[in-house]
PDB file of N, CA and C in Angstrom:
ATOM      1  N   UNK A   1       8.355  25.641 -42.040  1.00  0.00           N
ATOM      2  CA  UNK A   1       7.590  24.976 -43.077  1.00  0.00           C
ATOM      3  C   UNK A   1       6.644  23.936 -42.476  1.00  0.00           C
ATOM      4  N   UNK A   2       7.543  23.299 -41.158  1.00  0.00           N
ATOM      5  CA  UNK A   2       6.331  22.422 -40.780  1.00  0.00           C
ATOM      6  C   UNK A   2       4.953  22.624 -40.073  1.00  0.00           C
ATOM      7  N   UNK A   3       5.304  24.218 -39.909  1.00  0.00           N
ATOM      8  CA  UNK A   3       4.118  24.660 -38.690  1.00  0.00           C
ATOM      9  C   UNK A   3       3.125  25.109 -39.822  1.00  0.00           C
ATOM     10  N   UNK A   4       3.564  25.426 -41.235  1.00  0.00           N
ATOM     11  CA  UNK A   4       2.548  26.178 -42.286  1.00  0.00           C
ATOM     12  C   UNK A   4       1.952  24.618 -42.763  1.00  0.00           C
ATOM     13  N   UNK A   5       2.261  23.822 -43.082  1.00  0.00           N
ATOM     14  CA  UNK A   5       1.776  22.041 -43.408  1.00  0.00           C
ATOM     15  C   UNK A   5       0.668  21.923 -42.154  1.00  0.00           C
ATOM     16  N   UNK A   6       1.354  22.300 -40.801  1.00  0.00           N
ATOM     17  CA  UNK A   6       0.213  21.748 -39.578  1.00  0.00           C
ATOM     18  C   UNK A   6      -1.156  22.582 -39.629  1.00  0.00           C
ATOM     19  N   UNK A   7      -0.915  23.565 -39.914  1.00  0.00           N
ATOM     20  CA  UNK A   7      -1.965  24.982 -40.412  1.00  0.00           C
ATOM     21  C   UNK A   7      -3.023  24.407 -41.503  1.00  0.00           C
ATOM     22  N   UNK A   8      -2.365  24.142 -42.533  1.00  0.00           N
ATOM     23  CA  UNK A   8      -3.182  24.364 -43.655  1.00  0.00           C
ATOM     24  C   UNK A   8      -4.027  22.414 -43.297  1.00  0.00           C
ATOM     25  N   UNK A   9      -3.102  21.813 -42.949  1.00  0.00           N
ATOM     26  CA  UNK A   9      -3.795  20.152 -42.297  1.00  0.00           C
ATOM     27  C   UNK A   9      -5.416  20.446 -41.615  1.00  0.00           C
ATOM     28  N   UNK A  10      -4.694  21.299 -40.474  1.00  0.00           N
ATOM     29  CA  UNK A  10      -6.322  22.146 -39.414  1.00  0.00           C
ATOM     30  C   UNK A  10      -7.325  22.598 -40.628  1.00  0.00           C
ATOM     31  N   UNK A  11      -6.750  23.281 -41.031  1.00  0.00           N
ATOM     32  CA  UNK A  11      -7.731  24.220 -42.146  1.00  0.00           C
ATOM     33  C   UNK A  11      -8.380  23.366 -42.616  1.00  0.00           C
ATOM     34  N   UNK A  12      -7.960  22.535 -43.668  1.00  0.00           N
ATOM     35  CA  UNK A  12      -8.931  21.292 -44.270  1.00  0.00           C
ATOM     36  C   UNK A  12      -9.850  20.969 -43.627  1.00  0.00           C
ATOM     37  N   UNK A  13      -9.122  19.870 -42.673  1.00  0.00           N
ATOM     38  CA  UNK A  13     -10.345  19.302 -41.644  1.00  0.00           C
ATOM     39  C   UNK A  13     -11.408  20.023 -41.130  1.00  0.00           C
ATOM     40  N   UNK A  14     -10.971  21.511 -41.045  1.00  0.00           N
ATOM     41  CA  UNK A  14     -12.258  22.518 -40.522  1.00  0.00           C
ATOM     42  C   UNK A  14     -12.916  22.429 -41.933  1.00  0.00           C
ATOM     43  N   UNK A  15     -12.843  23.098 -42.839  1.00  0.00           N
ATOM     44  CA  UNK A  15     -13.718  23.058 -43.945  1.00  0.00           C
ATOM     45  C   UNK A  15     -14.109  21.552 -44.133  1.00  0.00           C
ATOM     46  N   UNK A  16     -13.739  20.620 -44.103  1.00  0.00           N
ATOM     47  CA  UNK A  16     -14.342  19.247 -44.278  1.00  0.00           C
ATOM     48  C   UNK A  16     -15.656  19.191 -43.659  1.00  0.00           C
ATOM     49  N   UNK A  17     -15.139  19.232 -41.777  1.00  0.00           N
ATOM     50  CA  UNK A  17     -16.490  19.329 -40.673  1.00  0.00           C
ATOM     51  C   UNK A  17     -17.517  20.770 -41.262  1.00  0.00           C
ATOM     52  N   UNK A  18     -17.248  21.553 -41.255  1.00  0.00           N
ATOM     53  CA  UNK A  18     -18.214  22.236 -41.809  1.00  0.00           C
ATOM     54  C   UNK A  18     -19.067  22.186 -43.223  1.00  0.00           C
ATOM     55  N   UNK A  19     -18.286  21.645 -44.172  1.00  0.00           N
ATOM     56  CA  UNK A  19     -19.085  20.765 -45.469  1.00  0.00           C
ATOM     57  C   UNK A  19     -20.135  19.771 -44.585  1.00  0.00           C
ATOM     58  N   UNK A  20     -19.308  19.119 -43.885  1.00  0.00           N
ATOM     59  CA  UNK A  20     -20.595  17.893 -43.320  1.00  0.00           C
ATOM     60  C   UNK A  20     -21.220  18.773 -42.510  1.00  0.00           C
ATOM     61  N   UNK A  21     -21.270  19.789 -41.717  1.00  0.00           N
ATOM     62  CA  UNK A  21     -21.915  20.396 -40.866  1.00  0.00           C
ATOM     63  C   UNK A  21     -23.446  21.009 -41.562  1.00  0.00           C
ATOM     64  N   UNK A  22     -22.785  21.591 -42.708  1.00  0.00           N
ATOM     65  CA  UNK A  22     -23.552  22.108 -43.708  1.00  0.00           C
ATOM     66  C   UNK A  22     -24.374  21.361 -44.657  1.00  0.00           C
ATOM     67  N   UNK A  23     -24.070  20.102 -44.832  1.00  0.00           N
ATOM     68  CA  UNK A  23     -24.864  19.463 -45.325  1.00  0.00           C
ATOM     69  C   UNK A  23     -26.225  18.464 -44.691  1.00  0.00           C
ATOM     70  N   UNK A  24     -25.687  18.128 -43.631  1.00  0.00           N
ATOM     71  CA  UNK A  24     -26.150  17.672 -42.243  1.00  0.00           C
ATOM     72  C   UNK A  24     -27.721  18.625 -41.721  1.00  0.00           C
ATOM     73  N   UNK A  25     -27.226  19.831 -41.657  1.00  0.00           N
ATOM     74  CA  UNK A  25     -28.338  20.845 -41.508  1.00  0.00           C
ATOM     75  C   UNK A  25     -29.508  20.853 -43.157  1.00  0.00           C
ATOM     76  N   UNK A  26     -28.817  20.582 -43.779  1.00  0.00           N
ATOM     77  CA  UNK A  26     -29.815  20.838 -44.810  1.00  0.00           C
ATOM     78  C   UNK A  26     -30.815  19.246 -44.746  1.00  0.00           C
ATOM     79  N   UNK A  27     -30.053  18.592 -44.699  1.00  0.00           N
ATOM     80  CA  UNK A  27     -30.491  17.336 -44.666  1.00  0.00           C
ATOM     81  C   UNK A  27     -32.051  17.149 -43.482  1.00  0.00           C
ATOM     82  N   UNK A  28     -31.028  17.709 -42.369  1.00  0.00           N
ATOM     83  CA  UNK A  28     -32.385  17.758 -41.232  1.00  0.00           C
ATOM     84  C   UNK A  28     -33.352  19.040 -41.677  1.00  0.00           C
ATOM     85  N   UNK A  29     -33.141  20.165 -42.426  1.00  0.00           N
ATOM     86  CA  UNK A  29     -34.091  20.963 -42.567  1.00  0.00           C
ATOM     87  C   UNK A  29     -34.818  20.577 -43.214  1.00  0.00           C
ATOM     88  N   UNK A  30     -34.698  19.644 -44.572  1.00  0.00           N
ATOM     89  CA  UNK A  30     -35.757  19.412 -45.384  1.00  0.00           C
ATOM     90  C   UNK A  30     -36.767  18.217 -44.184  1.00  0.00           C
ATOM     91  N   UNK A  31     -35.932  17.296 -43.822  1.00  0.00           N
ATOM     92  CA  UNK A  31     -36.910  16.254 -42.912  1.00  0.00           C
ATOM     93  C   UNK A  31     -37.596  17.171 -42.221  1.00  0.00           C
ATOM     94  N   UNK A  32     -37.395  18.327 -41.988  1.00  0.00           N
ATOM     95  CA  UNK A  32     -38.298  19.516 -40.785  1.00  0.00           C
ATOM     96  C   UNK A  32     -40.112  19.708 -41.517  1.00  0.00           C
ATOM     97  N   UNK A  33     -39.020  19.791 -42.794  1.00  0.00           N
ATOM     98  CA  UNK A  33     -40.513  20.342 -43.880  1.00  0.00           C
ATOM     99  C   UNK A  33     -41.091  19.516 -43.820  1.00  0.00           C
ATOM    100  N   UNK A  34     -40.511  17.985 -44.612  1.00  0.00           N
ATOM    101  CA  UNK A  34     -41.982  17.160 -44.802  1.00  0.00           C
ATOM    102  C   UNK A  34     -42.463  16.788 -43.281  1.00  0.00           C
ATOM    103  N   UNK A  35     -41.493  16.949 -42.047  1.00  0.00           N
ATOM    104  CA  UNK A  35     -42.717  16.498 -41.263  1.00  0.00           C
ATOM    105  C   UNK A  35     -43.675  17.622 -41.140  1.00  0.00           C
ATOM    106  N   UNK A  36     -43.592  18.657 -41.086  1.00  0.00           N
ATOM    107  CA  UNK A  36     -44.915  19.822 -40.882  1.00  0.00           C
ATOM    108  C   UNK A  36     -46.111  19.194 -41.711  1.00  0.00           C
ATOM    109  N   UNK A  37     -45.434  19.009 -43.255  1.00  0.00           N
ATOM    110  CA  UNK A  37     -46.231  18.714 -44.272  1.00  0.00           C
ATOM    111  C   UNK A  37     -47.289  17.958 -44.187  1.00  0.00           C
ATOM    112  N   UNK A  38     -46.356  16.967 -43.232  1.00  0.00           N
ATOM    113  CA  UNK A  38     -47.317  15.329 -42.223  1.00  0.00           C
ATOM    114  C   UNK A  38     -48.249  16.080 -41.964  1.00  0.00           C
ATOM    115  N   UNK A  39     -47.817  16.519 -40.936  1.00  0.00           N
ATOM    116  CA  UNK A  39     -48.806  17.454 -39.462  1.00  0.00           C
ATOM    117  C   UNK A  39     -49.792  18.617 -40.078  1.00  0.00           C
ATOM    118  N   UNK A  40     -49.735  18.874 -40.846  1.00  0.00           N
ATOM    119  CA  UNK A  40     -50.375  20.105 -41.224  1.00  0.00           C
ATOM    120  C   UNK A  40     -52.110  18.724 -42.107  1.00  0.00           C
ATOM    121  N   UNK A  41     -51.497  18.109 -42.335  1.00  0.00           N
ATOM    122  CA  UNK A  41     -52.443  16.947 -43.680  1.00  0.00           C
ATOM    123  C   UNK A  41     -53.086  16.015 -42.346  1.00  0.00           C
ATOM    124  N   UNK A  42     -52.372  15.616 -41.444  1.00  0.00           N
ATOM    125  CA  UNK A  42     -53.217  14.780 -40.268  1.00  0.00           C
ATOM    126  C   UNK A  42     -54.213  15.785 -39.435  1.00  0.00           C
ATOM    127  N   UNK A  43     -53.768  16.784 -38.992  1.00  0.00           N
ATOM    128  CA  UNK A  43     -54.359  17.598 -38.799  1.00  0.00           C
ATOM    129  C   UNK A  43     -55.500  18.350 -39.284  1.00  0.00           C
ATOM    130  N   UNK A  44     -55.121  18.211 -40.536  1.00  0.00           N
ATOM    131  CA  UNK A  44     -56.709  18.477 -41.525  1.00  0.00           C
ATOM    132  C   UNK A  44     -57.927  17.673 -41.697  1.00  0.00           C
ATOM    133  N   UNK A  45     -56.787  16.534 -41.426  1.00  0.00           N
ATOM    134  CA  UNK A  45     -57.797  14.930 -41.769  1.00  0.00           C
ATOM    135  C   UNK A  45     -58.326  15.042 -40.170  1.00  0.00           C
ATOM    136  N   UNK A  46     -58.055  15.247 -39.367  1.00  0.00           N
ATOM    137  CA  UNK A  46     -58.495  15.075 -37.872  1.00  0.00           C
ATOM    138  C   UNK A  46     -59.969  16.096 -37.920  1.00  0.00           C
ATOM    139  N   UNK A  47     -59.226  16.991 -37.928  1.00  0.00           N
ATOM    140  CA  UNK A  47     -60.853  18.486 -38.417  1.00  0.00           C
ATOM    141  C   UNK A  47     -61.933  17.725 -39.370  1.00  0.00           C
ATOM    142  N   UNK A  48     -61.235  17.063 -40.604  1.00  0.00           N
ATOM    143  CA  UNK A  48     -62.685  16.713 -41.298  1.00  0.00           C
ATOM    144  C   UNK A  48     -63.790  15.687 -40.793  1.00  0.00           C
ATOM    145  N   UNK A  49     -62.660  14.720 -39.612  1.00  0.00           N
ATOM    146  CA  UNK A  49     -63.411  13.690 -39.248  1.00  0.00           C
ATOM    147  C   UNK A  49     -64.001  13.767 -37.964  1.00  0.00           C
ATOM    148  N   UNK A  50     -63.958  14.866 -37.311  1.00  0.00           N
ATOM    149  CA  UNK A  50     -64.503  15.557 -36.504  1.00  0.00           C
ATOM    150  C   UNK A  50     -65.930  16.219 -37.030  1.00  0.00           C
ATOM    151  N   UNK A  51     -66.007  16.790 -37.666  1.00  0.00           N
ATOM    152  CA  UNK A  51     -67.116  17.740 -38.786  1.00  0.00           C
ATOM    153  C   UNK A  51     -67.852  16.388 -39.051  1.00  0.00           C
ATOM    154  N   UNK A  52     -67.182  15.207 -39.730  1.00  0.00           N
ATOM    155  CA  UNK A  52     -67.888  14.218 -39.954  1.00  0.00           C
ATOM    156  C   UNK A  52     -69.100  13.420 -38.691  1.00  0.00           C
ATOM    157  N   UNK A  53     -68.010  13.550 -37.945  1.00  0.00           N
ATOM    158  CA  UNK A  53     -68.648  12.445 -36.688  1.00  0.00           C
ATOM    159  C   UNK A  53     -69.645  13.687 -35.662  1.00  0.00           C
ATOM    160  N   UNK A  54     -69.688  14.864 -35.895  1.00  0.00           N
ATOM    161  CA  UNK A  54     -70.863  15.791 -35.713  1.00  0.00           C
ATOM    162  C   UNK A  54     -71.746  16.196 -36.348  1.00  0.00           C
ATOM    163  N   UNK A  55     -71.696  16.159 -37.599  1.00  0.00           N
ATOM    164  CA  UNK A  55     -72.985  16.227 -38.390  1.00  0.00           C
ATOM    165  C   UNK A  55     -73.567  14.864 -38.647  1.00  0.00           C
ATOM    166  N   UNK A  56     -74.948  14.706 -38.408  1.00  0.00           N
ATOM    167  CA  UNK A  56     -76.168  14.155 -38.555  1.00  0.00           C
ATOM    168  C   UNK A  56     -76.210  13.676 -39.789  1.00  0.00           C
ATOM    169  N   UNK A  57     -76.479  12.357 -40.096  1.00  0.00           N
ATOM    170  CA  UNK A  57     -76.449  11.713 -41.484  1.00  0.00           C
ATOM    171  C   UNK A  57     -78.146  12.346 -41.893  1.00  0.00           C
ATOM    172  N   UNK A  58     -78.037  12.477 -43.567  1.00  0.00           N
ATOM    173  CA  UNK A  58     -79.183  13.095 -44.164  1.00  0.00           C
ATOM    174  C   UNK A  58     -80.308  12.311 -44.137  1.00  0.00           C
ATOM    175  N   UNK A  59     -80.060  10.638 -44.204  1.00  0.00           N
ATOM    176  CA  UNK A  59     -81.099  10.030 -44.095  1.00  0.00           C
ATOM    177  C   UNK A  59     -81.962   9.292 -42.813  1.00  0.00           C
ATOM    178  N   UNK A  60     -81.403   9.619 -41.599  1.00  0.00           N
ATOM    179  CA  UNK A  60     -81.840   9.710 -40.528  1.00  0.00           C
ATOM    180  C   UNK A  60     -80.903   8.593 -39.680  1.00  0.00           C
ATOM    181  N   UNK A  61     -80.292   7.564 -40.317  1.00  0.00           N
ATOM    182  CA  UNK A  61     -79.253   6.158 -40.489  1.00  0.00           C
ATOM    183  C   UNK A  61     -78.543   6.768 -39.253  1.00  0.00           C
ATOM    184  N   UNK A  62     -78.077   5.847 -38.884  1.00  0.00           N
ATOM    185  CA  UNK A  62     -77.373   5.811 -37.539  1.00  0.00           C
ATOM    186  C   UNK A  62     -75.695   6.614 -38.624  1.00  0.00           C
ATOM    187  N   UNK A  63     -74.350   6.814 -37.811  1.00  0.00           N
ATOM    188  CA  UNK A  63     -73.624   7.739 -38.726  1.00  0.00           C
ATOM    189  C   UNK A  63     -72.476   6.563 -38.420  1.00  0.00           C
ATOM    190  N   UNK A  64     -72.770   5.488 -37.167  1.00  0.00           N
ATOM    191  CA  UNK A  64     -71.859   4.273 -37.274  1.00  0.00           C
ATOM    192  C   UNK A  64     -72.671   3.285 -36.925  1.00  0.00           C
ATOM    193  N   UNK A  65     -71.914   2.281 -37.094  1.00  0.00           N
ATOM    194  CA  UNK A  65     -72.317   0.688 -36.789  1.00  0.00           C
ATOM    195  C   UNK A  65     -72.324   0.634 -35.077  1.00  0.00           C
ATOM    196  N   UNK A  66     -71.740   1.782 -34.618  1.00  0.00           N
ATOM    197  CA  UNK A  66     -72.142   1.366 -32.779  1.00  0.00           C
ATOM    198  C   UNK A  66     -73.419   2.587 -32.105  1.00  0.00           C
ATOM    199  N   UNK A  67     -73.679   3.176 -33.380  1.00  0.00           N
ATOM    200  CA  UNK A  67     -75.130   3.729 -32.655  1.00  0.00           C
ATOM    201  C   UNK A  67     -76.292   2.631 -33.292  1.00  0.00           C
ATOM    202  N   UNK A  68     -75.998   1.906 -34.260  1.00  0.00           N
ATOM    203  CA  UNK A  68     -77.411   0.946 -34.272  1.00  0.00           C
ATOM    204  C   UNK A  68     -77.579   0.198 -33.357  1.00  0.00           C
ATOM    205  N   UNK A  69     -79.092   0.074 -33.062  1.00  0.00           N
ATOM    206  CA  UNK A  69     -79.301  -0.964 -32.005  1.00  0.00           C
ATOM    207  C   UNK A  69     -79.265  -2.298 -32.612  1.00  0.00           C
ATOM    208  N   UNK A  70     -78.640  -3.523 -31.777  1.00  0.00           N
ATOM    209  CA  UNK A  70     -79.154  -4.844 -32.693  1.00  0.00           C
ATOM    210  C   UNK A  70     -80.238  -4.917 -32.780  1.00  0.00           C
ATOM    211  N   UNK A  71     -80.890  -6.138 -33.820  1.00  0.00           N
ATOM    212  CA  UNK A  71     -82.196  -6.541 -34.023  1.00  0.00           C
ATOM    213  C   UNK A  71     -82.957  -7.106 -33.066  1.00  0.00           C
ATOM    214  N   UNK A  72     -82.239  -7.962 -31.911  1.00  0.00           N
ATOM    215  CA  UNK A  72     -83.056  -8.184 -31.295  1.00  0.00           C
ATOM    216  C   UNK A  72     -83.681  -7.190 -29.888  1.00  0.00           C
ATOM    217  N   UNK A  73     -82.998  -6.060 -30.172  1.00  0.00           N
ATOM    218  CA  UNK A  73     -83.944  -5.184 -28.685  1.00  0.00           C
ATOM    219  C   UNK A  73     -84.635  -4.441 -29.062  1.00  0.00           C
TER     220      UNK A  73
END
C-alpha cells in the first residue's frame, strides 16, 4: 500500500510540473507573437523612413534642418 501512495505522490507532482510546463510555454509563445508583432511594425517604420529620407521634398526645401545652410554663408 505504501509503494501505491509513493506512485500516485510521483504521479501528481509530474502532472503538476507539466501543468506549469504547459502553461509556461504558452506564456512564452504568446510573448514570441507580440514580439514579431514589434519587429514586423519597426521594421515597416524603418522602410518608410528610409523612402522618406530618399525622396526629394516637392518644394525644393532642404528635407532636414542639417542640409540648410545657415544664414550667414
Amino acid at each position: 500500500m505504501e509503494q501505491t501512495n509513493d506512485v500516485d505522490r510521483r504521479l501528481t507532482e509530474l502532472e503538476i510540473k507539466a501543468s506549469l510546463a504547459e502553461d509556461l510555454l504558452e506564456t512564452l509563445n504568446a510573448m514570441v507573437a507580440r514580439q514579431q508583432e514589434a519587429i514586423e511594425m519597426l521594421v515597416r517604420e524603418i522602410a518608410r523612413l528610409q523612402q522618406q529620407q530618399q525622396a526629394p521634398s516637392a518644394d525644393g526645401a532642404p528635407s532636414s534642418l542639417r542640409d540648410e545652410l545657415p544664414p550667414h554663408y
